[in-house]
C-alpha atoms as a PDB file:
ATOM      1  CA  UNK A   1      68.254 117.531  99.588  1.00  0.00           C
ATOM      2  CA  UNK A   2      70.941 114.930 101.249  1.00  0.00           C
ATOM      3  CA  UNK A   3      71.455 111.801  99.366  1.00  0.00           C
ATOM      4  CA  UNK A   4      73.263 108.615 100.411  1.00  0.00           C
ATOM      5  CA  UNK A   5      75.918 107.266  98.048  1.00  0.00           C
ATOM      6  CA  UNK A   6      77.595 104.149  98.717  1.00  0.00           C
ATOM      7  CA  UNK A   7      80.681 102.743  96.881  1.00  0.00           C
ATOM      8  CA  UNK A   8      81.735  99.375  97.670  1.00  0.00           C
ATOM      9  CA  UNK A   9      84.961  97.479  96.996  1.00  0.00           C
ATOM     10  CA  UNK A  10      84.544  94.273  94.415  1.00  0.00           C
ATOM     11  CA  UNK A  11      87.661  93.791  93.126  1.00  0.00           C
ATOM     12  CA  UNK A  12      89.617  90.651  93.317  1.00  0.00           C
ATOM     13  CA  UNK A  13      91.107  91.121  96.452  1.00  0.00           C
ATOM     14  CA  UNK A  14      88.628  91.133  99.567  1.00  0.00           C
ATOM     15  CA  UNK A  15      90.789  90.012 101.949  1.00  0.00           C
ATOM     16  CA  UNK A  16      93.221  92.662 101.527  1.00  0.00           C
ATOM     17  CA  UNK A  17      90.922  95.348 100.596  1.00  0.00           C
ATOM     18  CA  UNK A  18      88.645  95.095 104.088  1.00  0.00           C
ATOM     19  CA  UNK A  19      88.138  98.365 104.763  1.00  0.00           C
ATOM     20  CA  UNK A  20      87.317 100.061 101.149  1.00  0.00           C
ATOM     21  CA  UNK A  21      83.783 100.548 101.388  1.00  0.00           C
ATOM     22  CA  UNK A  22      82.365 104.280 101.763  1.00  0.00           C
ATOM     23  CA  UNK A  23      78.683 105.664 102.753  1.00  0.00           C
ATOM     24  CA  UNK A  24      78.703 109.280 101.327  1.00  0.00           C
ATOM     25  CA  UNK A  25      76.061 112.296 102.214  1.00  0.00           C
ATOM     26  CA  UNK A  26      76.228 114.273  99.212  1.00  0.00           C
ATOM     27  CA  UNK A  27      74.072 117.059  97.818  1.00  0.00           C
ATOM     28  CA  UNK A  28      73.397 115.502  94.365  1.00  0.00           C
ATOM     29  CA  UNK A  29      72.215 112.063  93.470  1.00  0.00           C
ATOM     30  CA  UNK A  30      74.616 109.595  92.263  1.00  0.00           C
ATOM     31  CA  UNK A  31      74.633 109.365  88.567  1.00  0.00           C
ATOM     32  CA  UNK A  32      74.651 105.947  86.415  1.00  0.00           C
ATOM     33  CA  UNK A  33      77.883 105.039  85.002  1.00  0.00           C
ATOM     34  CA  UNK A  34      76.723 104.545  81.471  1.00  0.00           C
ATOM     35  CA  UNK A  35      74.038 107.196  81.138  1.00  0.00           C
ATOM     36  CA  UNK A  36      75.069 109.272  84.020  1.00  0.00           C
ATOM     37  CA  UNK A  37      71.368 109.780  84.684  1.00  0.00           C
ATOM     38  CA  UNK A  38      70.735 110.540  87.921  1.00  0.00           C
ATOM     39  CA  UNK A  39      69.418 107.562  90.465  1.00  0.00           C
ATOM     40  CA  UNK A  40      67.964 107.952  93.778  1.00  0.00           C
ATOM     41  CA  UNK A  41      68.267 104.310  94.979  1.00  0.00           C
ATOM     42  CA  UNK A  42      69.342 101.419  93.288  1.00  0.00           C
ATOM     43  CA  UNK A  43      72.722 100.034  91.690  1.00  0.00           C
ATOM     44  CA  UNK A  44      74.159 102.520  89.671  1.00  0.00           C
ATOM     45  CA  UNK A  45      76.936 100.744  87.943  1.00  0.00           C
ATOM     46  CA  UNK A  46      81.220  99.330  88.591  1.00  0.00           C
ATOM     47  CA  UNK A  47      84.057 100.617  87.275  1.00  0.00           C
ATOM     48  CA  UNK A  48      87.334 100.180  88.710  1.00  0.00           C
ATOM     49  CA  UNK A  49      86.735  97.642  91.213  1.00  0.00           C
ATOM     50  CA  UNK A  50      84.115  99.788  92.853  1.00  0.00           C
ATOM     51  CA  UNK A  51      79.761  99.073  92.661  1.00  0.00           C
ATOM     52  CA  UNK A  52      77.930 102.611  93.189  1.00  0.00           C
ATOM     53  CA  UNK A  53      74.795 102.068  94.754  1.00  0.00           C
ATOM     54  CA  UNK A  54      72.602 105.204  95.934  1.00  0.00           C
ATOM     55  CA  UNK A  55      70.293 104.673  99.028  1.00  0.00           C
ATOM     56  CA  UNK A  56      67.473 107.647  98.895  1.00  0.00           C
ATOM     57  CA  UNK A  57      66.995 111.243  98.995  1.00  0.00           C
ATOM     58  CA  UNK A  58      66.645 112.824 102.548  1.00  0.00           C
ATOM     59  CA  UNK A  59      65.455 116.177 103.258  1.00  0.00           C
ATOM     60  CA  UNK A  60      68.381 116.927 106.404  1.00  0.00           C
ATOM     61  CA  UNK A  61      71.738 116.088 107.056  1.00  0.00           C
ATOM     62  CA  UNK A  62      70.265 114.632 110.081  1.00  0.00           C
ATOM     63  CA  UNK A  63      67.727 112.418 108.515  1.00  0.00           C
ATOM     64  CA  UNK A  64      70.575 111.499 106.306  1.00  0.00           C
ATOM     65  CA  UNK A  65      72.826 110.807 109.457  1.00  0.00           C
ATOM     66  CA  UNK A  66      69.467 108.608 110.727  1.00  0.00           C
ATOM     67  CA  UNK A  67      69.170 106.473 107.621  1.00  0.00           C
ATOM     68  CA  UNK A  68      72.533 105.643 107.983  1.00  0.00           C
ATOM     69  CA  UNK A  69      72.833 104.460 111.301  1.00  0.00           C
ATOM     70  CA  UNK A  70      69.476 102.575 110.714  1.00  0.00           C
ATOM     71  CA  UNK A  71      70.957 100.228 107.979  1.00  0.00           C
ATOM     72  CA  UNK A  72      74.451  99.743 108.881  1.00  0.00           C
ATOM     73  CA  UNK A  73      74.885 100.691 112.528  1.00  0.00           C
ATOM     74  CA  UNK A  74      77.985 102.166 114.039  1.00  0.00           C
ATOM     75  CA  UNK A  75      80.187 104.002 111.313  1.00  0.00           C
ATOM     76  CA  UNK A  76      82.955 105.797 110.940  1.00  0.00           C
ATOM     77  CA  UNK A  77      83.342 109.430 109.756  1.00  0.00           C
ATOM     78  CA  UNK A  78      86.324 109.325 107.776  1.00  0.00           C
ATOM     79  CA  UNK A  79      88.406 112.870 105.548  1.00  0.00           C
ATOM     80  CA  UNK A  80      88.406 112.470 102.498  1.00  0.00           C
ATOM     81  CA  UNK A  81      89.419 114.728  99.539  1.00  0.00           C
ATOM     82  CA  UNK A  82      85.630 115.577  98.889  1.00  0.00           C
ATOM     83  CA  UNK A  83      84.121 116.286  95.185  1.00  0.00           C
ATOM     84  CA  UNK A  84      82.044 119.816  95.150  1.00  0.00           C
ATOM     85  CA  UNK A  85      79.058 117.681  96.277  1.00  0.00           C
ATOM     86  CA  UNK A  86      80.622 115.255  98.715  1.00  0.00           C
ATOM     87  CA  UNK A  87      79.074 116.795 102.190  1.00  0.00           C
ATOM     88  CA  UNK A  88      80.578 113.657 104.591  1.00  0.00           C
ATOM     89  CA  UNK A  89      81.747 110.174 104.296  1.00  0.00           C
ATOM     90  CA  UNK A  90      81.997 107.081 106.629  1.00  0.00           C
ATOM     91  CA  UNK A  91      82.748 103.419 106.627  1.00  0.00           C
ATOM     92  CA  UNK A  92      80.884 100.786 108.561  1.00  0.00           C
ATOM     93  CA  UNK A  93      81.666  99.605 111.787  1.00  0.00           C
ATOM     94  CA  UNK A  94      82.925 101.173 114.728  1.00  0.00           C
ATOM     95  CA  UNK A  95      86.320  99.817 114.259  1.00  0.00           C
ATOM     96  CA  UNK A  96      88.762  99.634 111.517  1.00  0.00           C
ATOM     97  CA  UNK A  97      89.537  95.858 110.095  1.00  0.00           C
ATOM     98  CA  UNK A  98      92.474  94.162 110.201  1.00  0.00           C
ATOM     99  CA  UNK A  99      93.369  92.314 107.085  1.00  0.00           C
ATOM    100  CA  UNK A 100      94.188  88.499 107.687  1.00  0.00           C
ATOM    101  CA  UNK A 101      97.836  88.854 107.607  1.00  0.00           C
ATOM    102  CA  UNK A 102      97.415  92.239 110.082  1.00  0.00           C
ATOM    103  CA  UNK A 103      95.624  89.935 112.343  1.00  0.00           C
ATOM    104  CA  UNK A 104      97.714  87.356 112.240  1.00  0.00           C
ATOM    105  CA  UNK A 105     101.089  89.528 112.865  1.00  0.00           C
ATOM    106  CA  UNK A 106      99.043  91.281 115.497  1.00  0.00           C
ATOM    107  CA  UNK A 107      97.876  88.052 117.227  1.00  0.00           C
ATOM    108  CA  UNK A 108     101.609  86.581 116.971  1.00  0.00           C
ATOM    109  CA  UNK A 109     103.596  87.713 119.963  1.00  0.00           C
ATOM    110  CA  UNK A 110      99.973  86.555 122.323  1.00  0.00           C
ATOM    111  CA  UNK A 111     100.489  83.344 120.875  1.00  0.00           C
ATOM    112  CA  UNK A 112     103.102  81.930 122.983  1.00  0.00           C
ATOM    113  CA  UNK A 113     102.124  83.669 126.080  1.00  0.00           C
ATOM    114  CA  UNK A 114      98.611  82.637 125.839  1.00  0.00           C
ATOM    115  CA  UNK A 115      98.095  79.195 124.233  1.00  0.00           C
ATOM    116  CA  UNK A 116      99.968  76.239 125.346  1.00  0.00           C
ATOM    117  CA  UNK A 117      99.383  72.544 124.400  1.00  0.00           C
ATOM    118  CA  UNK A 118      96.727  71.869 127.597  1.00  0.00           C
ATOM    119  CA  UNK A 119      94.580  74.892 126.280  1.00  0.00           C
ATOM    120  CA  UNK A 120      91.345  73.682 125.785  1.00  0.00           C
ATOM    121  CA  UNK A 121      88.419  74.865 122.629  1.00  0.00           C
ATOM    122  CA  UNK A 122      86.216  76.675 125.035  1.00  0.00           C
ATOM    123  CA  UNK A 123      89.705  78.721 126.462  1.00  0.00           C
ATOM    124  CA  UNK A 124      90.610  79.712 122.806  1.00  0.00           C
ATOM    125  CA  UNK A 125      86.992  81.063 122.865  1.00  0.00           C
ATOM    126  CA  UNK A 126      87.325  82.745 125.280  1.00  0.00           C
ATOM    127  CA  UNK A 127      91.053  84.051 124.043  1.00  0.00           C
ATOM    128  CA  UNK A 128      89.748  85.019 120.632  1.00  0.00           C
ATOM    129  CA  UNK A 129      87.196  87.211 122.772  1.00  0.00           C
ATOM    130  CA  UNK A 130      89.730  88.916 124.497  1.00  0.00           C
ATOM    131  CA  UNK A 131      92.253  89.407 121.690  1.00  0.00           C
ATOM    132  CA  UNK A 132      89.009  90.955 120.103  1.00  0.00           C
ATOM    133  CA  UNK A 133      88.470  93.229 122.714  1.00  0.00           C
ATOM    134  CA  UNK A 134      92.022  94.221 123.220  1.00  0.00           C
ATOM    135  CA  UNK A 135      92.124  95.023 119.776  1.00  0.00           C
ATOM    136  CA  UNK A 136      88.521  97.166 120.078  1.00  0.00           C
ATOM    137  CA  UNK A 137      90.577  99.316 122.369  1.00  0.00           C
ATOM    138  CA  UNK A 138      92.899  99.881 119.606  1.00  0.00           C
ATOM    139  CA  UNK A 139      90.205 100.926 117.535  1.00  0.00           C
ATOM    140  CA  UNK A 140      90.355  97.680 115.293  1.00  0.00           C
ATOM    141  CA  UNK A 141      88.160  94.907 114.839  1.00  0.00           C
ATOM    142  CA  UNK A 142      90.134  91.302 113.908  1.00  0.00           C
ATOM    143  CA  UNK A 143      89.765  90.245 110.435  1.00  0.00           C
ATOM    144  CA  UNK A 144      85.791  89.198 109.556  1.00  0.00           C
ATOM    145  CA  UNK A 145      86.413  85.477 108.831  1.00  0.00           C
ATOM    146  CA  UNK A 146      86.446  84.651 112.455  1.00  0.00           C
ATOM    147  CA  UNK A 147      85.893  80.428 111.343  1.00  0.00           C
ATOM    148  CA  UNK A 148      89.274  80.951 109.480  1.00  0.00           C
ATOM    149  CA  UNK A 149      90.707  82.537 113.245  1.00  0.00           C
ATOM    150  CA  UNK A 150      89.300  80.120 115.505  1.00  0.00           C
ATOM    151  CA  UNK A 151      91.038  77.523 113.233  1.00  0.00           C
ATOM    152  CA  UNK A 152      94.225  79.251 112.960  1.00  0.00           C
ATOM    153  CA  UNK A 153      94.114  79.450 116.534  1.00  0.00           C
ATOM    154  CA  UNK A 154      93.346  75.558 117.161  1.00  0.00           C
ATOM    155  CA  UNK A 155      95.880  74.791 114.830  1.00  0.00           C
ATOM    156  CA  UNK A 156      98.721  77.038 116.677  1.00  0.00           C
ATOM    157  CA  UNK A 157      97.752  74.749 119.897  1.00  0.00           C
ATOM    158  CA  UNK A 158      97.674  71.589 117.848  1.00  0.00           C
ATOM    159  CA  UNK A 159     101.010  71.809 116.966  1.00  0.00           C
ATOM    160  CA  UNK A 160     102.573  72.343 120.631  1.00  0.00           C
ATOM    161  CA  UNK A 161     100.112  69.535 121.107  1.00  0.00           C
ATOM    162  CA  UNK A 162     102.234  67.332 118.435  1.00  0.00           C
ATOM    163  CA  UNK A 163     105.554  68.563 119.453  1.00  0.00           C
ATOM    164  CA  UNK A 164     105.081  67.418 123.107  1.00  0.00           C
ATOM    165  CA  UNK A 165     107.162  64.173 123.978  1.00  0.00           C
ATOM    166  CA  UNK A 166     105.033  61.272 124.346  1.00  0.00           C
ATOM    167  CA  UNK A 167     105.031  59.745 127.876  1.00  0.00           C
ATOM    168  CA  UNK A 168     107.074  56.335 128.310  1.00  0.00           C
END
């Protein structure tokens, strides 16, 4: 048997930690933390910063493989130092995720060459698209808040906005 282990990231730093989260195919089922009793689905417990959750027993790899792609879509395979019963491991989404301040140092150097004071909301739309895109060829994704970007990216042309010299 295949079973899917996932252990996600809930410590108290989400916006750093963006790309901590790991679906495991393993050959045993995950154990609870306190009784260490073995669990086919359902929470199994947290312990440093990290929720164990197992999500069913599959009779192939490939139906394993399957299950995963059904509930979170495009992964990642990823290497990791495997335990004896570790068989593969991925994180979700295609790309990896910039944390806010990797996005924002990313995004920097665009700024000036891309957003001037006469750019308009539906052009830094349209911008945050592309950066998105750009950075998809990269193999990242920009960070998840993207309310907190579009902002950022308002405010950036706000200010050249406020620093232009009022007309006589």
């Amino acid at each position: 048997m295949f079973y899917i282990v996932v252990h996600e990231y809930v410590g108290p730093n989400p916006s750093e930690k963006v790309d901590e989260d790991i679906i495991y195919i393993t050959r045993q089922p995950a154990l609870t933390n306190r009784s260490r009793e073995p669990r086919i689905t359902g929470w199994c417990g947290s312990s440093n910063d990290t929720s164990i959750t197992a999500h069913g027993a599959y009779r192939t790899r490939k139906a394993a493989l399957k299950a995963i792609a059904e509930r979170w879509g495009e992964t990642r395979e990823v290497t990791l130092p495997f335990e004896d019963s570790e068989v593969a491991a991925f994180r979700p989404g295609a790309y990896t995720p910039m944390t806010w301040c990797e996005t924002q140092a990313w995004l920097y150097e665009s700024l000036d060459r891309e957003i001037t004071a006469d750019t308009s909301d539906a052009e830094l739309e349209a911008l945050e698209e592309n950066f998105e895109a750009e950075a998809n060829t990269e193999g990242y994704t920009l960070y998840r808040d993207r309310e907190l970007l579009t902002d950022w990216l308002a405010e950036y042309r706000d200010e050249l906005r406020a620093d232009e010299p009022e007309d006589a």
